[in-house]
PDB file of N, CA and C in Angstrom:
ATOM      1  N   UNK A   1     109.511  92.985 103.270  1.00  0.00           N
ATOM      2  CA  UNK A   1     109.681  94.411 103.154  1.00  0.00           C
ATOM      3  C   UNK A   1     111.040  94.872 103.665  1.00  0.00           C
ATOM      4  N   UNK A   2     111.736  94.147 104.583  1.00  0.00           N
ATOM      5  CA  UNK A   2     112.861  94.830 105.478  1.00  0.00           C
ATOM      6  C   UNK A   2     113.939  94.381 104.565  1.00  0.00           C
ATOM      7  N   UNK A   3     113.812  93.263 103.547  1.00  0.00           N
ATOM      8  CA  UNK A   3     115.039  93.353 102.076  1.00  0.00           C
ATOM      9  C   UNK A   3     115.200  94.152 101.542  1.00  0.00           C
ATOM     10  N   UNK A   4     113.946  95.123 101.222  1.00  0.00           N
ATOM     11  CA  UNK A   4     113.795  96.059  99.885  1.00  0.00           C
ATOM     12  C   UNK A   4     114.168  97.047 100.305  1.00  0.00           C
ATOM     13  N   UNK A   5     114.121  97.458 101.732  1.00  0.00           N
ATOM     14  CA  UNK A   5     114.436  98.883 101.837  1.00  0.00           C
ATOM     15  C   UNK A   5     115.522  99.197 100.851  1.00  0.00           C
ATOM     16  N   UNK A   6     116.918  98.810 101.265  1.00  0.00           N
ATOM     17  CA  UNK A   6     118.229  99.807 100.394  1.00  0.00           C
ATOM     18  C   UNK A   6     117.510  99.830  99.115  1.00  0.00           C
ATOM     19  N   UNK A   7     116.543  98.784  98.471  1.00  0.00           N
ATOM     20  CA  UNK A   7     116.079  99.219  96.942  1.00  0.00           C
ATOM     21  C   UNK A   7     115.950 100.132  96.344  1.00  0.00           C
ATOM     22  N   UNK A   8     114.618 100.598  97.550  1.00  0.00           N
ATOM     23  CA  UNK A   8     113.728 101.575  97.572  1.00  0.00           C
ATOM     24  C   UNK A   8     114.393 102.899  97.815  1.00  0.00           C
ATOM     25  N   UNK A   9     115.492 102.522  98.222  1.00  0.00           N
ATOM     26  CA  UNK A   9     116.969 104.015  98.357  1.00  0.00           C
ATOM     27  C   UNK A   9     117.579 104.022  97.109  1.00  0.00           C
ATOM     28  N   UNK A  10     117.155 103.663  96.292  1.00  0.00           N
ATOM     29  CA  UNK A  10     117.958 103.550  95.328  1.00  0.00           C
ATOM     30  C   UNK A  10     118.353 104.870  94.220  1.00  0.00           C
ATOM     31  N   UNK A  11     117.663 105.801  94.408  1.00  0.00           N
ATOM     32  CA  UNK A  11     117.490 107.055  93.535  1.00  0.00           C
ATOM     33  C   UNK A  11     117.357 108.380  94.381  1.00  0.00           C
ATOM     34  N   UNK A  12     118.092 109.105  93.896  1.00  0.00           N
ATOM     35  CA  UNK A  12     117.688 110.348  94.909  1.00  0.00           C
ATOM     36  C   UNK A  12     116.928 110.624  95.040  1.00  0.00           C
ATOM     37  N   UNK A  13     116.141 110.791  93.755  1.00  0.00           N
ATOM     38  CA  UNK A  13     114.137 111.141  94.320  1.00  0.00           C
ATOM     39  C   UNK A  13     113.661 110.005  95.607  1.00  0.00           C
ATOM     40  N   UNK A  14     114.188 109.407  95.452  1.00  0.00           N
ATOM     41  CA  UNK A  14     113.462 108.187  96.900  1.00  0.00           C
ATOM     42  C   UNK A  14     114.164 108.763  97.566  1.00  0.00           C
ATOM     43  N   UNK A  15     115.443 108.902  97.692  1.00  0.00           N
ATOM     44  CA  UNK A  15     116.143 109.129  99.422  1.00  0.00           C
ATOM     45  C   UNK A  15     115.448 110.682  99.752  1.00  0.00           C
ATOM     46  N   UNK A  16     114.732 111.139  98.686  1.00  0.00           N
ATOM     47  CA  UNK A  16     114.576 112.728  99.066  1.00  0.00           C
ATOM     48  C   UNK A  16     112.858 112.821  99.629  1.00  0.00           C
ATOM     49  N   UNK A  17     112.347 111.517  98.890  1.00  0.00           N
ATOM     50  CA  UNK A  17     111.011 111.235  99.861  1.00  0.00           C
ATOM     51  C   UNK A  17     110.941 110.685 100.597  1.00  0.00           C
ATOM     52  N   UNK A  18     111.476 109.721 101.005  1.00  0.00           N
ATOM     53  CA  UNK A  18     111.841 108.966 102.401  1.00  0.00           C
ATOM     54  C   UNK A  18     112.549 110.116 103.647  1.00  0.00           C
ATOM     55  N   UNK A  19     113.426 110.912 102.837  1.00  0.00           N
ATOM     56  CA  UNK A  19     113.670 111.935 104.533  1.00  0.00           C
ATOM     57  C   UNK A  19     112.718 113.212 104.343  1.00  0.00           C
ATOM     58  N   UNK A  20     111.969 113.335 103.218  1.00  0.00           N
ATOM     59  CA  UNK A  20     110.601 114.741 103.486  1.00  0.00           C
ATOM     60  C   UNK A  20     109.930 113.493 104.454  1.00  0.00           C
ATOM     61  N   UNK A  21     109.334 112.039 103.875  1.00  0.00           N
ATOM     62  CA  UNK A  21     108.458 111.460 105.042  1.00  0.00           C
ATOM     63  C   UNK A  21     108.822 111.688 106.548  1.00  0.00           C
ATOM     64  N   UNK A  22     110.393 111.253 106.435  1.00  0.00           N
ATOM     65  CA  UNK A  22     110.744 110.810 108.043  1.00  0.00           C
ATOM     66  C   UNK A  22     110.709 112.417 108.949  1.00  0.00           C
ATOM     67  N   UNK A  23     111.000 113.695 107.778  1.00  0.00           N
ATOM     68  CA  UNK A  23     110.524 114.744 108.546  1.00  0.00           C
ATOM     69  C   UNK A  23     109.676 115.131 109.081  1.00  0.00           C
ATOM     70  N   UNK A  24     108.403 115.027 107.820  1.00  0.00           N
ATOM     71  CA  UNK A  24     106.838 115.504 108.388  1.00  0.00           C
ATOM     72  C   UNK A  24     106.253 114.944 109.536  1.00  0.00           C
ATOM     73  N   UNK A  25     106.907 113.644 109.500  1.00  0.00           N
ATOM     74  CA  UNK A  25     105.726 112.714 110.495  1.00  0.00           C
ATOM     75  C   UNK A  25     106.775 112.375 111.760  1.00  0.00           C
ATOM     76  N   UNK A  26     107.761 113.576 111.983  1.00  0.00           N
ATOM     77  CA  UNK A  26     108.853 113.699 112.956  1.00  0.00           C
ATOM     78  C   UNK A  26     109.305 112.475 113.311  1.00  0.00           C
ATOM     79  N   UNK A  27     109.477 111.496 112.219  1.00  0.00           N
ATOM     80  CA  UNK A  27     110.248 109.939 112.744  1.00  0.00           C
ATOM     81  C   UNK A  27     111.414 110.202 113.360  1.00  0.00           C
ATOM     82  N   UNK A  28     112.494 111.351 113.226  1.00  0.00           N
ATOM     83  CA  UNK A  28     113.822 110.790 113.305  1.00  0.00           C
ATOM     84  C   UNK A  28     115.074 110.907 112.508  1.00  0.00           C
ATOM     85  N   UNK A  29     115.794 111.297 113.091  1.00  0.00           N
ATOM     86  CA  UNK A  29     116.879 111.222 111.914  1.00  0.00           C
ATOM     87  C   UNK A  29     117.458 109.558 111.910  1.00  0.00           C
ATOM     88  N   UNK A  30     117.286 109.240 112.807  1.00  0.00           N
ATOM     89  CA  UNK A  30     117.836 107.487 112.798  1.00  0.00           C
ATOM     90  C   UNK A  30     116.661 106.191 112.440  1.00  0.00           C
ATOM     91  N   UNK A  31     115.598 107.026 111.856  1.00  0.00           N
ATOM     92  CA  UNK A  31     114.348 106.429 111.708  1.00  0.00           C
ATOM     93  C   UNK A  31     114.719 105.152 110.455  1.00  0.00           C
ATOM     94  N   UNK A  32     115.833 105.201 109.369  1.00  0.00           N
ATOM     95  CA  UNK A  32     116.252 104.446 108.374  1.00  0.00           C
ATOM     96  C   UNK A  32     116.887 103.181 109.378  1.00  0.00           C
ATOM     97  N   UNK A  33     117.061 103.993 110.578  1.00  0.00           N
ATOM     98  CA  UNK A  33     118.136 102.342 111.445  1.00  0.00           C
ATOM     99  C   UNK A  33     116.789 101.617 111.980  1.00  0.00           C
ATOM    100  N   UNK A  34     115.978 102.155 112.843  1.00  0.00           N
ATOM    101  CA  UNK A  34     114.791 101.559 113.190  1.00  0.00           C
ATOM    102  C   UNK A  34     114.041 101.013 112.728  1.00  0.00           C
ATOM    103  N   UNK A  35     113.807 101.457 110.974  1.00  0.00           N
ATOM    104  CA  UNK A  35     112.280 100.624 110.237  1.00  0.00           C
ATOM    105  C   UNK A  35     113.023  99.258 110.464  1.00  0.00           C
ATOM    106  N   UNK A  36     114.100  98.338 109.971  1.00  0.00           N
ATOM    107  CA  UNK A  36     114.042  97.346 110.121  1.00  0.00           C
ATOM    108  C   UNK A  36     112.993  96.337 111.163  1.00  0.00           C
ATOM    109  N   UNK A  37     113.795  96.978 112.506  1.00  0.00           N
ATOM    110  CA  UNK A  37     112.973  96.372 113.960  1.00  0.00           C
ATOM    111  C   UNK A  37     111.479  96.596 113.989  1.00  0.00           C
ATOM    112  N   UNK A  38     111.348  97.538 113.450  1.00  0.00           N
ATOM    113  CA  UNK A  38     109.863  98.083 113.595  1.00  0.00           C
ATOM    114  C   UNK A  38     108.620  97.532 112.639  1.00  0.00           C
ATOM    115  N   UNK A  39     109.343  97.322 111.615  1.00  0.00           N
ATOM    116  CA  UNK A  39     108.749  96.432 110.583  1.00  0.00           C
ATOM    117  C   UNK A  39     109.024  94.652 111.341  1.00  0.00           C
ATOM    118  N   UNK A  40     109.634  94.308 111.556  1.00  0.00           N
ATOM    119  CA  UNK A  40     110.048  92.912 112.159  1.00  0.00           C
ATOM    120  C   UNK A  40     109.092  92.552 113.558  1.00  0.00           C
ATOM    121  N   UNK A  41     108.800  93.485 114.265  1.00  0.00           N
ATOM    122  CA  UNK A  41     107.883  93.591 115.185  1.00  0.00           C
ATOM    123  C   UNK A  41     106.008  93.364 114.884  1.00  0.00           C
ATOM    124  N   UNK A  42     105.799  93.629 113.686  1.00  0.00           N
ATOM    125  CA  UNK A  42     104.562  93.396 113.377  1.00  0.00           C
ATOM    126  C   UNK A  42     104.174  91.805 113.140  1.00  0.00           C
ATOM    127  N   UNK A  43     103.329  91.321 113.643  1.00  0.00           N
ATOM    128  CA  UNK A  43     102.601  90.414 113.892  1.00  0.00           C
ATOM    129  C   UNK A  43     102.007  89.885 112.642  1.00  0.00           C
ATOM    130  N   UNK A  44     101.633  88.921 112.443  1.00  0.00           N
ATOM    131  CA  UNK A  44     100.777  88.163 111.154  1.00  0.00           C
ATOM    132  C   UNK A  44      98.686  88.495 111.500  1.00  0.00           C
ATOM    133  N   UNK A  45      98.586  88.045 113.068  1.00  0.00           N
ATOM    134  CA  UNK A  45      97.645  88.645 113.495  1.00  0.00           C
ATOM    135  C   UNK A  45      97.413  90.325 113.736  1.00  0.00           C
ATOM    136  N   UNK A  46      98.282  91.070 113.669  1.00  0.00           N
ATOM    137  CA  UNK A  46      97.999  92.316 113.903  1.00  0.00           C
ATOM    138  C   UNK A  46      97.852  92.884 112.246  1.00  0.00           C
ATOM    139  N   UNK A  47      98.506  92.545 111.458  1.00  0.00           N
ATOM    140  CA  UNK A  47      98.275  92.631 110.119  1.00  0.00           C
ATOM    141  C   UNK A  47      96.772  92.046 109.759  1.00  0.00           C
ATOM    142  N   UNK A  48      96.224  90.848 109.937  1.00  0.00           N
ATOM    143  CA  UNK A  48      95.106  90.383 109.859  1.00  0.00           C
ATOM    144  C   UNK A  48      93.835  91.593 110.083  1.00  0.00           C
ATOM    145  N   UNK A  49      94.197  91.656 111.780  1.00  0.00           N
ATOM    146  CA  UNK A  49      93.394  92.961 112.255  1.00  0.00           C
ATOM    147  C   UNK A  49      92.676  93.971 111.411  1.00  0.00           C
ATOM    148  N   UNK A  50      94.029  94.497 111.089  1.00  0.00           N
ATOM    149  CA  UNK A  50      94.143  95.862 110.258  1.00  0.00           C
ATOM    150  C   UNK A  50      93.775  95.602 108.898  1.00  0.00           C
ATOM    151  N   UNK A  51      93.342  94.687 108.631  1.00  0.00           N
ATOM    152  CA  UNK A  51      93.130  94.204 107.055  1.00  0.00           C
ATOM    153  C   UNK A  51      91.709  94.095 107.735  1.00  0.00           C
ATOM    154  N   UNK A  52      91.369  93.318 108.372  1.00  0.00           N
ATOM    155  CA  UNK A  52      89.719  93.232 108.543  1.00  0.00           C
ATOM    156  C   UNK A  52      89.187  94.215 108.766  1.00  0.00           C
ATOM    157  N   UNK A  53      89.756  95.415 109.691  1.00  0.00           N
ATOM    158  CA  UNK A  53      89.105  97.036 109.876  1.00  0.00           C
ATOM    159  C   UNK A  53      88.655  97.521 108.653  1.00  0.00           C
ATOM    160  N   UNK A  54      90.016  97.660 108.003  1.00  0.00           N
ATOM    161  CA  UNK A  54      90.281  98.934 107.047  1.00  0.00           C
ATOM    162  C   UNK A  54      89.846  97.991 105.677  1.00  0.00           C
ATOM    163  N   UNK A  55      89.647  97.326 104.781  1.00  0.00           N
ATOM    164  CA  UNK A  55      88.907  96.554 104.117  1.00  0.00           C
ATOM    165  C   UNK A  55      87.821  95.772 104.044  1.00  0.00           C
ATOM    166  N   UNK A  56      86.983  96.151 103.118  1.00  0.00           N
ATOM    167  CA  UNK A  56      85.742  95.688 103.327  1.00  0.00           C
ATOM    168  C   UNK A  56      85.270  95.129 101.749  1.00  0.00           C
ATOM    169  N   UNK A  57      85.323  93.410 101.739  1.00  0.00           N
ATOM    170  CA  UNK A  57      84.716  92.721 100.276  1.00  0.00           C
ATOM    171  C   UNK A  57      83.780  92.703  99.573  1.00  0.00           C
ATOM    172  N   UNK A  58      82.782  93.472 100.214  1.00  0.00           N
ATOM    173  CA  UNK A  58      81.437  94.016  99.953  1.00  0.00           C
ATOM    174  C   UNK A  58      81.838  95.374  99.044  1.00  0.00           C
ATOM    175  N   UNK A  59      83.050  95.984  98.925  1.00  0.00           N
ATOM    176  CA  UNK A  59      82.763  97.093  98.045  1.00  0.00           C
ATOM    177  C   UNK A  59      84.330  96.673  97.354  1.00  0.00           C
ATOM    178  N   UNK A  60      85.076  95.608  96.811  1.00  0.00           N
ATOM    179  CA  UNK A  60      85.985  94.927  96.191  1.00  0.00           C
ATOM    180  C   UNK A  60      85.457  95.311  94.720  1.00  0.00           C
ATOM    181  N   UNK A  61      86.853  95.332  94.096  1.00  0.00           N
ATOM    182  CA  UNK A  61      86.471  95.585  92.473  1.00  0.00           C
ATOM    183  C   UNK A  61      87.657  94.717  92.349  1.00  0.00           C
ATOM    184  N   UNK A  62      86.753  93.645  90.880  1.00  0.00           N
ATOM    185  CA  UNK A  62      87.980  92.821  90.969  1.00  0.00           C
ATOM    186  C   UNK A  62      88.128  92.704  89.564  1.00  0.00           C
ATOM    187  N   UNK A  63      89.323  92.677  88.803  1.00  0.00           N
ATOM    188  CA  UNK A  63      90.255  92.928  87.458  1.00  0.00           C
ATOM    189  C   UNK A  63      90.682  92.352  87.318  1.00  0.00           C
ATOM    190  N   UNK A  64      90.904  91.434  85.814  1.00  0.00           N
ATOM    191  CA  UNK A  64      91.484  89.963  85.761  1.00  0.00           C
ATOM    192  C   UNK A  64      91.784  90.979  84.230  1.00  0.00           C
ATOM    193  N   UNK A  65      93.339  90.416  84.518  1.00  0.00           N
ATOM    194  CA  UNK A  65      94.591  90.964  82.760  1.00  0.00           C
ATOM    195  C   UNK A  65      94.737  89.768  82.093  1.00  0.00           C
ATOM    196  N   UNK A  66      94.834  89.847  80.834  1.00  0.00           N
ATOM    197  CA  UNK A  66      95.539  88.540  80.478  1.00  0.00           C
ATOM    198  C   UNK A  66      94.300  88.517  79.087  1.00  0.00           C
ATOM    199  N   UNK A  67      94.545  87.543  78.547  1.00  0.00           N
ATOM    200  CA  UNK A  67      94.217  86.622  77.297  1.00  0.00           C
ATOM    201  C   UNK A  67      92.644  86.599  77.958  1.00  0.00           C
ATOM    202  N   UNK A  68      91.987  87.029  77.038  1.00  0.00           N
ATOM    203  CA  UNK A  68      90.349  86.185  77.386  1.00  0.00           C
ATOM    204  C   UNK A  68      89.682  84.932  76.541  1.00  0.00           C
ATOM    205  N   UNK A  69      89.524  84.192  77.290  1.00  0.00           N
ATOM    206  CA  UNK A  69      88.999  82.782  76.509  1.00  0.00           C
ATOM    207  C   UNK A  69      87.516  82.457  76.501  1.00  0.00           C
TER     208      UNK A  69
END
């Protein structure tokens, strides 16, 4: 994720939702220097975590594209 950022800057409509985000949720005006670290700081287990809370496979819908055989 911390490659893509400048990507994701790539259009004014993005740079213009990325600083309404960083306003509303009072990140910062230097909040574009910080996501790097802040994103780099997250854990493989703390991601795990938050995937086991907030998801649940018991109510999964699952969609397969492609050619049917």
């Amino acid at each position: 994720m911390i490659g893509s950022i400048p990507r994701a800057l790539e259009t004014n409509a993005a740079i213009a939702n990325f600083l309404q985000t960083a306003e509303f949720f009072d990140l910062g005006l230097d909040y574009d220097m910080r996501l790097p670290d802040l994103l780099g700081a997250v854990t493989l287990d703390e991601v795990t975590e938050a995937a086991r809370r907030a998801l649940d496979p018991d109510r999964a819908t699952v969609v397969i594209a492609g050619p049917y055989e």
